[in-house]
N, C-alpha and C. Protein backbone atom coordinates (compact mmCIF):
# COMPACT_ATOMS: atom_id res chain seq x y z
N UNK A 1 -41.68 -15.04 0.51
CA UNK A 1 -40.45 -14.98 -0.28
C UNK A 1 -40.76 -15.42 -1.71
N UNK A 2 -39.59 -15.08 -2.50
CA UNK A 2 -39.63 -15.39 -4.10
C UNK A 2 -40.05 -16.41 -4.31
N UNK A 3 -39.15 -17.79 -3.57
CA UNK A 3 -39.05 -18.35 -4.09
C UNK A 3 -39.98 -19.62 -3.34
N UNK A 4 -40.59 -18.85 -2.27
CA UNK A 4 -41.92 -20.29 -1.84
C UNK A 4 -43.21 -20.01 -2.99
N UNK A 5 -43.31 -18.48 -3.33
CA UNK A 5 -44.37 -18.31 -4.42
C UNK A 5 -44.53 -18.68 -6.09
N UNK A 6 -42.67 -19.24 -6.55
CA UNK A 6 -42.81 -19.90 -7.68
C UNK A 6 -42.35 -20.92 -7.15
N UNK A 7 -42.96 -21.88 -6.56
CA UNK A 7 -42.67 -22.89 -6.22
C UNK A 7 -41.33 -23.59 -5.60
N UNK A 8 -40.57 -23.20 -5.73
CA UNK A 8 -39.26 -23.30 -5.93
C UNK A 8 -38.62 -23.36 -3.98
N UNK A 9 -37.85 -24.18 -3.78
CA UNK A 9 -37.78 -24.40 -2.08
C UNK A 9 -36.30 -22.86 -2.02
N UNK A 10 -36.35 -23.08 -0.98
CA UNK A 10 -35.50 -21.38 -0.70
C UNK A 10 -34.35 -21.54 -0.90
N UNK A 11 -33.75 -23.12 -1.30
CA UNK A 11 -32.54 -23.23 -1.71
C UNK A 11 -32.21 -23.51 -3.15
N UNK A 12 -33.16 -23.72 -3.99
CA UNK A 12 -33.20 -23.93 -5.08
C UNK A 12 -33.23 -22.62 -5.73
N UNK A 13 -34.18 -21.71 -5.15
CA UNK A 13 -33.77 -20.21 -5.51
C UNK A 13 -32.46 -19.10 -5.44
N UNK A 14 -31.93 -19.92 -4.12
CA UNK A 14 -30.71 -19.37 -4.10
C UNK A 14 -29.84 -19.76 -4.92
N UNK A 15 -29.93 -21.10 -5.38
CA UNK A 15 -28.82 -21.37 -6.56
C UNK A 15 -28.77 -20.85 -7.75
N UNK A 16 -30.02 -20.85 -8.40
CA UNK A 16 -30.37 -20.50 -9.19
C UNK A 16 -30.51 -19.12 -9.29
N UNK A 17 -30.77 -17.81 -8.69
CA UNK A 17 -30.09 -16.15 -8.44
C UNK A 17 -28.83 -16.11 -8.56
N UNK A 18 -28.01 -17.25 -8.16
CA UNK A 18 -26.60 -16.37 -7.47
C UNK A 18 -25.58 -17.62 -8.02
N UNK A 19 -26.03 -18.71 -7.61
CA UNK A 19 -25.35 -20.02 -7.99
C UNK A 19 -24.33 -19.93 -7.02
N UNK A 20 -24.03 -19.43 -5.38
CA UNK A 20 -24.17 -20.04 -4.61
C UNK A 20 -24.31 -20.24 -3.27
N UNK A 21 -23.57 -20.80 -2.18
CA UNK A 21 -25.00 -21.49 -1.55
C UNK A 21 -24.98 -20.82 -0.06
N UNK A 22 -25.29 -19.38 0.07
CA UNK A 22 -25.29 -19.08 1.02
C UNK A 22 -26.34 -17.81 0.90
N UNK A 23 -27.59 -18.24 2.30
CA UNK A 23 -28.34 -16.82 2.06
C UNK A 23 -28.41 -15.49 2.00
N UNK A 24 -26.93 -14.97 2.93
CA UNK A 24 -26.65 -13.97 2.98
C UNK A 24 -26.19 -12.91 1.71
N UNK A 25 -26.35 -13.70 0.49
CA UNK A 25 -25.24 -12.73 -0.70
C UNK A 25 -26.59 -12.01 -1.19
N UNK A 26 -25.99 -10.91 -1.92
CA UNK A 26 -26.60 -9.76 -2.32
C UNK A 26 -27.77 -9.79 -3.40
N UNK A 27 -27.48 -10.45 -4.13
CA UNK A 27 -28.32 -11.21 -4.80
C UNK A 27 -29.22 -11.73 -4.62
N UNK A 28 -28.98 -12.78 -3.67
CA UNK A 28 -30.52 -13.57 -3.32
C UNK A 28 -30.98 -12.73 -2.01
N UNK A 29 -30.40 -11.66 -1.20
CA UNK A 29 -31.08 -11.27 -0.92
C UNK A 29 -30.77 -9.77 -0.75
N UNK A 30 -31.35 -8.70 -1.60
CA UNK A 30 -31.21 -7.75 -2.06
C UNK A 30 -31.42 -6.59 -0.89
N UNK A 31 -32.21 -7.18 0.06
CA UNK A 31 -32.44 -6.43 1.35
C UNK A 31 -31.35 -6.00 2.26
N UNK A 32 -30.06 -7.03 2.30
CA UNK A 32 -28.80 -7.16 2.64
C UNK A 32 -28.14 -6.25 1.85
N UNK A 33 -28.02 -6.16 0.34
CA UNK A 33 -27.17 -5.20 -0.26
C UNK A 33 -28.17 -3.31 -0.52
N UNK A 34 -29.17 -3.69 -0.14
CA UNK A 34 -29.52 -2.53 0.25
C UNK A 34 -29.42 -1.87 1.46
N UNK A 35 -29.34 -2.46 2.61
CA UNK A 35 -28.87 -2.02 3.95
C UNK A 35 -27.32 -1.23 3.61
N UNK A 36 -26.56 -2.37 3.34
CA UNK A 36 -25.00 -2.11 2.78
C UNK A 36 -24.84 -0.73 2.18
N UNK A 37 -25.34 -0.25 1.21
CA UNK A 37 -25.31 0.87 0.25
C UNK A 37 -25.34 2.24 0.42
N UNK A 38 -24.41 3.07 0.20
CA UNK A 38 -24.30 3.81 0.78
C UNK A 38 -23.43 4.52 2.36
N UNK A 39 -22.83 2.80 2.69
CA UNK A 39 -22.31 3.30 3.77
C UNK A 39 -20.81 3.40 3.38
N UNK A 40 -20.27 4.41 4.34
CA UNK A 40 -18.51 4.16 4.20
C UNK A 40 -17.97 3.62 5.32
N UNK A 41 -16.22 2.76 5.58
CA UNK A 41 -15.71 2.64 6.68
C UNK A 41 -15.28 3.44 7.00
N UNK A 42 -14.80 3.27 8.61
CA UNK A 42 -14.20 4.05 9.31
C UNK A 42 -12.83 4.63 9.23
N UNK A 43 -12.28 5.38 9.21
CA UNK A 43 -10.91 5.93 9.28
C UNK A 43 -10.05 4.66 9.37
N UNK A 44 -10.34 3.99 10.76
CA UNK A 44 -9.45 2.98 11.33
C UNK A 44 -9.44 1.59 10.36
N UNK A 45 -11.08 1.53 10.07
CA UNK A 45 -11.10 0.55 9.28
C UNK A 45 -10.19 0.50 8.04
N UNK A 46 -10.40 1.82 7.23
CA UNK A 46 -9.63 2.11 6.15
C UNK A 46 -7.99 1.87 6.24
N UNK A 47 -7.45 2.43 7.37
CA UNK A 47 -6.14 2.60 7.50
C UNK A 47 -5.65 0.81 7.55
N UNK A 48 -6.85 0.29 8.27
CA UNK A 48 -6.38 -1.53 8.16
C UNK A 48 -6.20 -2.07 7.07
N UNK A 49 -7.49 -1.88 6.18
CA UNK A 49 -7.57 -1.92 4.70
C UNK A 49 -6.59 -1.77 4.05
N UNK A 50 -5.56 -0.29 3.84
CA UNK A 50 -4.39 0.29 3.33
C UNK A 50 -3.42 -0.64 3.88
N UNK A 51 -3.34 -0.95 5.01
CA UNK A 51 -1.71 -1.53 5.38
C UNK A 51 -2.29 -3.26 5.08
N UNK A 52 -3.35 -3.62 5.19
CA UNK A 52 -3.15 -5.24 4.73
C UNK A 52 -3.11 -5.17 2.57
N UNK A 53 -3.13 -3.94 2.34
CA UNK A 53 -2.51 -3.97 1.09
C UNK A 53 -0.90 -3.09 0.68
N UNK A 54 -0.79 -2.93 1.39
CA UNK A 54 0.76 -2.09 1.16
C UNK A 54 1.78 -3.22 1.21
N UNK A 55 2.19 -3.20 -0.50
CA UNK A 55 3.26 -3.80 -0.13
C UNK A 55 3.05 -5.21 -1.38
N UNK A 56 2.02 -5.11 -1.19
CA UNK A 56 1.29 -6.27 -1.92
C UNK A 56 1.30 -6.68 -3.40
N UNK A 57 2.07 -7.38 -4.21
CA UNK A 57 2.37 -7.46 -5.46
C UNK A 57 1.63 -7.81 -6.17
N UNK A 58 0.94 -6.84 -6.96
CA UNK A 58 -0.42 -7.57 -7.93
C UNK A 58 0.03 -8.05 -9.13
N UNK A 59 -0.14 -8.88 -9.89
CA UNK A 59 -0.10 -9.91 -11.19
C UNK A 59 -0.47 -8.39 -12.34
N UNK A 60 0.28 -8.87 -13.58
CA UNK A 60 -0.01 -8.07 -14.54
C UNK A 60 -1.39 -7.95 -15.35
N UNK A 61 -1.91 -8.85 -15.38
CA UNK A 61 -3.55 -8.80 -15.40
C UNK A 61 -3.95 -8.26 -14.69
N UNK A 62 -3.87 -7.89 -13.12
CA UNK A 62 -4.53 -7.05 -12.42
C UNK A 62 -4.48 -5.78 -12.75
N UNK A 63 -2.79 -5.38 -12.47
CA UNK A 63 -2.18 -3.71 -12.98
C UNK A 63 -3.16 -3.55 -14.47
N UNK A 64 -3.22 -4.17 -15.03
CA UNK A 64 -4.13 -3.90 -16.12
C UNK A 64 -5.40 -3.21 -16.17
N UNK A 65 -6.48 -3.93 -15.27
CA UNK A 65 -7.71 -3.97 -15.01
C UNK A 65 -7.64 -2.81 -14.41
N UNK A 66 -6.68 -2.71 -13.44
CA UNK A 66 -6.56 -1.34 -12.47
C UNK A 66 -6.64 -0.17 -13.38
N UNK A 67 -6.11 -0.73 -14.54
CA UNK A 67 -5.47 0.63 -15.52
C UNK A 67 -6.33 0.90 -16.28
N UNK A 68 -7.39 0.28 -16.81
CA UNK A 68 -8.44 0.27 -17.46
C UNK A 68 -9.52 0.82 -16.84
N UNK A 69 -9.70 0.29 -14.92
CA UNK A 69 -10.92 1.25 -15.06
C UNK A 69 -10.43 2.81 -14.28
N UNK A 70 -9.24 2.71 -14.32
CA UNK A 70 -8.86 4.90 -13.66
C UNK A 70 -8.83 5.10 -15.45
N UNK A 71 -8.30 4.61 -16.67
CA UNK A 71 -8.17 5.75 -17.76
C UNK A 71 -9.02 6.31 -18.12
N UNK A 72 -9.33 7.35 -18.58
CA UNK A 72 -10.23 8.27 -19.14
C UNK A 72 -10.91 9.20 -18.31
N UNK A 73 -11.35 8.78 -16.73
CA UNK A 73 -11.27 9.66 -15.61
C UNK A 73 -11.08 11.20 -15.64
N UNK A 74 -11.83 11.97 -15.36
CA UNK A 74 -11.26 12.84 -15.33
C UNK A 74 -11.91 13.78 -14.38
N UNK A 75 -10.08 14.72 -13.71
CA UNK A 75 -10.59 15.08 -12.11
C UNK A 75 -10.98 16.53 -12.78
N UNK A 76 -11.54 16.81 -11.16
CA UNK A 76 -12.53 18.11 -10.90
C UNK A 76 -10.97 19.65 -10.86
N UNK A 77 -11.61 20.29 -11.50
CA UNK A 77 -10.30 21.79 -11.62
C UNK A 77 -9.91 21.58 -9.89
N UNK A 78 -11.05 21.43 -9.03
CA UNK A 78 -10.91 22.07 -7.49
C UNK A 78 -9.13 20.78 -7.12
N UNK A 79 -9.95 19.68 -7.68
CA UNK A 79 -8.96 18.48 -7.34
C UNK A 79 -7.61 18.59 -8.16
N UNK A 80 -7.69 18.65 -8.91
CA UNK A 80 -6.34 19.06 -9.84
C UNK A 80 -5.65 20.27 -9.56
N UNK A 81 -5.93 21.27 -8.72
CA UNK A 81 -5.15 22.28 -8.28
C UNK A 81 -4.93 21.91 -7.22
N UNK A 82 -5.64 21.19 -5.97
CA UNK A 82 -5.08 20.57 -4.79
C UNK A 82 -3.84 19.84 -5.11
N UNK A 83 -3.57 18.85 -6.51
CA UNK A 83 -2.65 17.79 -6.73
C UNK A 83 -1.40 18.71 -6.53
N UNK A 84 -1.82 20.28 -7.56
CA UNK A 84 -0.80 21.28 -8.47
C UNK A 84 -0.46 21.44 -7.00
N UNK A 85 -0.80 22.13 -5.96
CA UNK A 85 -0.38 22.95 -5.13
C UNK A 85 0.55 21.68 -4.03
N UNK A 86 0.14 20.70 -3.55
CA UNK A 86 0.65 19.83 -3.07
C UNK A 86 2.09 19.36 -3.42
N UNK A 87 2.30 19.29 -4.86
CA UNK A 87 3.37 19.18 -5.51
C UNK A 87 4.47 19.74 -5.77
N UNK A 88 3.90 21.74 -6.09
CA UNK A 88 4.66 22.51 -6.64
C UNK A 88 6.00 23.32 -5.63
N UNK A 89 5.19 23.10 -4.52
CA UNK A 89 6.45 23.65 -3.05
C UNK A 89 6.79 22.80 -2.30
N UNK A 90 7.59 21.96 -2.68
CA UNK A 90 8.09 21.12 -1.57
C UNK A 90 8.43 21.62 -0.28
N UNK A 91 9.21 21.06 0.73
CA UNK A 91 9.62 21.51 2.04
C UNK A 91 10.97 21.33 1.51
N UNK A 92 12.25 21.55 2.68
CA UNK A 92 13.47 21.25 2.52
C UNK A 92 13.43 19.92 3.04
N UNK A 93 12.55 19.11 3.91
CA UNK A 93 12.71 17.64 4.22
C UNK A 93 12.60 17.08 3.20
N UNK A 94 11.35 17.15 2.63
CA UNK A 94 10.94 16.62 1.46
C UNK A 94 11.68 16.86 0.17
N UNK A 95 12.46 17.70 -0.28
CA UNK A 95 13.71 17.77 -1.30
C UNK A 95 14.79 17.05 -0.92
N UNK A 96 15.10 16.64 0.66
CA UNK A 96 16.17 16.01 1.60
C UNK A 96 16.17 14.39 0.97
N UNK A 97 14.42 14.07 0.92
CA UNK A 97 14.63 12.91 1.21
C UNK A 97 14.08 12.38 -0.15
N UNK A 98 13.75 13.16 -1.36
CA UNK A 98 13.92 13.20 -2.50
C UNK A 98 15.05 12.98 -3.14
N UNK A 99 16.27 13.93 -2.77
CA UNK A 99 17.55 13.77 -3.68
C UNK A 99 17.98 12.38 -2.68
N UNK A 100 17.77 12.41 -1.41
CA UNK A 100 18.57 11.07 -0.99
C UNK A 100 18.09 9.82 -2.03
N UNK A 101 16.50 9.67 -1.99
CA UNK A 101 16.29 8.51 -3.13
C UNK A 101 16.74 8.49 -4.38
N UNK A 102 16.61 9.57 -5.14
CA UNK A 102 17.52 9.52 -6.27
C UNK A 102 18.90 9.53 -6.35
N UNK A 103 19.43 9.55 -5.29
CA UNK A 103 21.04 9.44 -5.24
C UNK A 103 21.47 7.83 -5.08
N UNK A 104 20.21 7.15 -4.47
CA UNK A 104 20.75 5.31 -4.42
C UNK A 104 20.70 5.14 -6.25
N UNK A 105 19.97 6.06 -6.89
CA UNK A 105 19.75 5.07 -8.38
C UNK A 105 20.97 5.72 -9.62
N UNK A 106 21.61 6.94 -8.64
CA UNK A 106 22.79 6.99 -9.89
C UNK A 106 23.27 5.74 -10.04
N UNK A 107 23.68 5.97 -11.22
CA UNK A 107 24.31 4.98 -12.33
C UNK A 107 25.84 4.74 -11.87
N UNK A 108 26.37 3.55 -12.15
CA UNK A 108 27.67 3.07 -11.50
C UNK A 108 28.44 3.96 -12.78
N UNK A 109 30.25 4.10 -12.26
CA UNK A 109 31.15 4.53 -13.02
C UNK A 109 31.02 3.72 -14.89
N UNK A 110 30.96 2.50 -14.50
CA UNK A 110 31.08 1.75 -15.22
C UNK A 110 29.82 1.82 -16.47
N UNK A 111 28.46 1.74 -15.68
CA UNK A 111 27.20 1.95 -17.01
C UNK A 111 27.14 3.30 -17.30
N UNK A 112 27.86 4.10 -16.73
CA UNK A 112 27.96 5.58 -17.16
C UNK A 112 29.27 5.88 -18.56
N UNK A 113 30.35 4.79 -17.96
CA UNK A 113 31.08 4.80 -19.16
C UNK A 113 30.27 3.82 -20.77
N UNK A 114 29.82 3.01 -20.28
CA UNK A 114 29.24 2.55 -21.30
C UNK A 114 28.19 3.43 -22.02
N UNK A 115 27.37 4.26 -21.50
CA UNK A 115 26.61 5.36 -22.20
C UNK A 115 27.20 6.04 -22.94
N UNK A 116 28.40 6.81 -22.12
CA UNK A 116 29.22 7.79 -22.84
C UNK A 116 30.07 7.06 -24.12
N UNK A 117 29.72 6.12 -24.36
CA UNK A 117 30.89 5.29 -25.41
C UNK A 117 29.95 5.41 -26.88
N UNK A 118 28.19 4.77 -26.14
CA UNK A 118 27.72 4.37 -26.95
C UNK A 118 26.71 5.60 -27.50
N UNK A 119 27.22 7.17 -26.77
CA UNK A 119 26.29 8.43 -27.34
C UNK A 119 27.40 8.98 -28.24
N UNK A 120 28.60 8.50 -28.37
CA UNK A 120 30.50 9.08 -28.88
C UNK A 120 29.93 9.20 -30.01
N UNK A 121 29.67 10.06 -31.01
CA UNK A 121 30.16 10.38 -32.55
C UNK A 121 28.77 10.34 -33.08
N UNK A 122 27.64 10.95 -31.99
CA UNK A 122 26.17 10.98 -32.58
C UNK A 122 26.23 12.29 -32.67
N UNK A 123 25.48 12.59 -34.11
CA UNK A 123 24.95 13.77 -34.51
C UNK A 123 23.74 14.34 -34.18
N UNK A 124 23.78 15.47 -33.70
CA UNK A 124 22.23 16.19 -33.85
C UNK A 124 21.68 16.68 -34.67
N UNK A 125 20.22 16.90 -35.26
CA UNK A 125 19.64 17.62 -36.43
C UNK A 125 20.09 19.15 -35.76
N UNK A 126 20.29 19.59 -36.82
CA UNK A 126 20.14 21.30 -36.69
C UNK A 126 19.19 22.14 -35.97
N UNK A 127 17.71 21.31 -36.37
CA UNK A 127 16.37 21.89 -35.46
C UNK A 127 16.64 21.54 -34.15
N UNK A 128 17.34 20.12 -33.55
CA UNK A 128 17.41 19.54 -32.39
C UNK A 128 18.44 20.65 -31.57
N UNK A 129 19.75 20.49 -32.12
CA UNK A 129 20.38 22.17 -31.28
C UNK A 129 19.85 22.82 -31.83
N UNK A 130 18.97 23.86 -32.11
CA UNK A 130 18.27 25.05 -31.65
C UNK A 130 17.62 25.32 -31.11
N UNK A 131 16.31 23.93 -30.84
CA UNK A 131 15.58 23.99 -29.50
C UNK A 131 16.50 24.13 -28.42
N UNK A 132 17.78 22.64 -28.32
CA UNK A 132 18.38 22.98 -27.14
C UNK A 132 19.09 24.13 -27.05
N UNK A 133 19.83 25.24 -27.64
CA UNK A 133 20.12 26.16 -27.46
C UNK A 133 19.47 27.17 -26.85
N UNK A 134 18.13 27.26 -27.65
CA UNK A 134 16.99 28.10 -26.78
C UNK A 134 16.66 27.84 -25.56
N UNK A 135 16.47 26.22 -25.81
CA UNK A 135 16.15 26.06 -24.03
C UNK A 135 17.05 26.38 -23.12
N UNK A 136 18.52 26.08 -23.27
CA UNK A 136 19.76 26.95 -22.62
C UNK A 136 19.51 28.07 -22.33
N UNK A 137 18.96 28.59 -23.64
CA UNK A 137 19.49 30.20 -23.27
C UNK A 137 17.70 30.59 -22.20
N UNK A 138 16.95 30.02 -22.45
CA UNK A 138 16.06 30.22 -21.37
C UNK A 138 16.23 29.99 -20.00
N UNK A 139 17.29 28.92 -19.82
CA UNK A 139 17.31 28.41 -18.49
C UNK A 139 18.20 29.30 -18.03
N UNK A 140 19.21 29.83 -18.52
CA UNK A 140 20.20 30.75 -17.85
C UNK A 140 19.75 32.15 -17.79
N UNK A 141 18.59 32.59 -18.43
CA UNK A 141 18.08 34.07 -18.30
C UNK A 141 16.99 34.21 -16.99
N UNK A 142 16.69 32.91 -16.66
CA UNK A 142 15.68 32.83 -15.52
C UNK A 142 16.90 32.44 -14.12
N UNK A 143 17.95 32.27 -14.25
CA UNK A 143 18.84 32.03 -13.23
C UNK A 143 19.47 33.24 -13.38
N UNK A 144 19.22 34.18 -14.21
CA UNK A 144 19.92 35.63 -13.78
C UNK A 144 18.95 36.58 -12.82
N UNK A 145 18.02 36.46 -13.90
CA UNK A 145 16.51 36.80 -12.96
C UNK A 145 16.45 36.44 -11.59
N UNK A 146 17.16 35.27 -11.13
CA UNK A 146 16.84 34.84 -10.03
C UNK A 146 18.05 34.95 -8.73
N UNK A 147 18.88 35.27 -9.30
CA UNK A 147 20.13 35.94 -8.39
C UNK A 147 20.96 34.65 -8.19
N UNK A 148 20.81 33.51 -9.21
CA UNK A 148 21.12 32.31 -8.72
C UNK A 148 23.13 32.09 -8.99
């Protein structure tokens, strides 16, 4: 070993690699994290993995870190059309239980009147209705198109 050949007793090496005090870590012994490498868990294992984290409230320093190392990522066409296609046709369950969730988060009578009070006597730019006009008039030429 390393550390009977620089003199050093096998625990003094371990502190000093890893700083601390157990032989098994990867570090002091590299044979261990090379066995390791390369392998994946099991389905079952994974699914344990997932549910002892579901649910689990991470600190804003974490969400951070999380966020830092997915940005800039970027997926494969094959994977990004799996996302597209997954997404783009729902089922009728899945629209069921879509509008049901968005139906707990309408807005009460009351913060709905307060919106409507506080949008009362706002002007639009001229460019602003004409996009929305166009976009109107797009949305209703594709609902004729569509027998809707």
């Amino acid at each position: 070993m390393a550390a009977v050949e620089n003199g050093l007793s096998e625990m003094t090496y371990i502190l000093k690699s890893c700083g601390k005090r157990h032989p098994s870590c990867g570090i002091c012994r590299p044979d261990i994290a090379d066995a390791k490498r390369g392998k994946h868990h099991s389905p079952e294992h994974r699914a344990k993995i997932g549910a002892a984290n579901r649910g689990k409230i991470r600190s804003a320093e974490t969400r951070a870190k999380i966020g830092a190392a997915h940005r800039g990522k970027t997926l494969s066409p094959e994977h990004r059309a799996k996302i597209g296609a997954a997404n783009s046709n729902p089922s009728p369950e899945t629209r069921a239980k879509i509008s049901a969730a968005n139906h707990i988060r309408r807005a009460s009578l009351e913060t709905r009147a307060k919106l409507s009070a506080a949008h009362r006597g706002r002007n639009c730019s001229t460019e602003t209705r004409a996009k929305m006009s166009a976009s109107h008039r797009a949305r209703w030429a594709l609902r004729k198109e569509n027998g809707a």
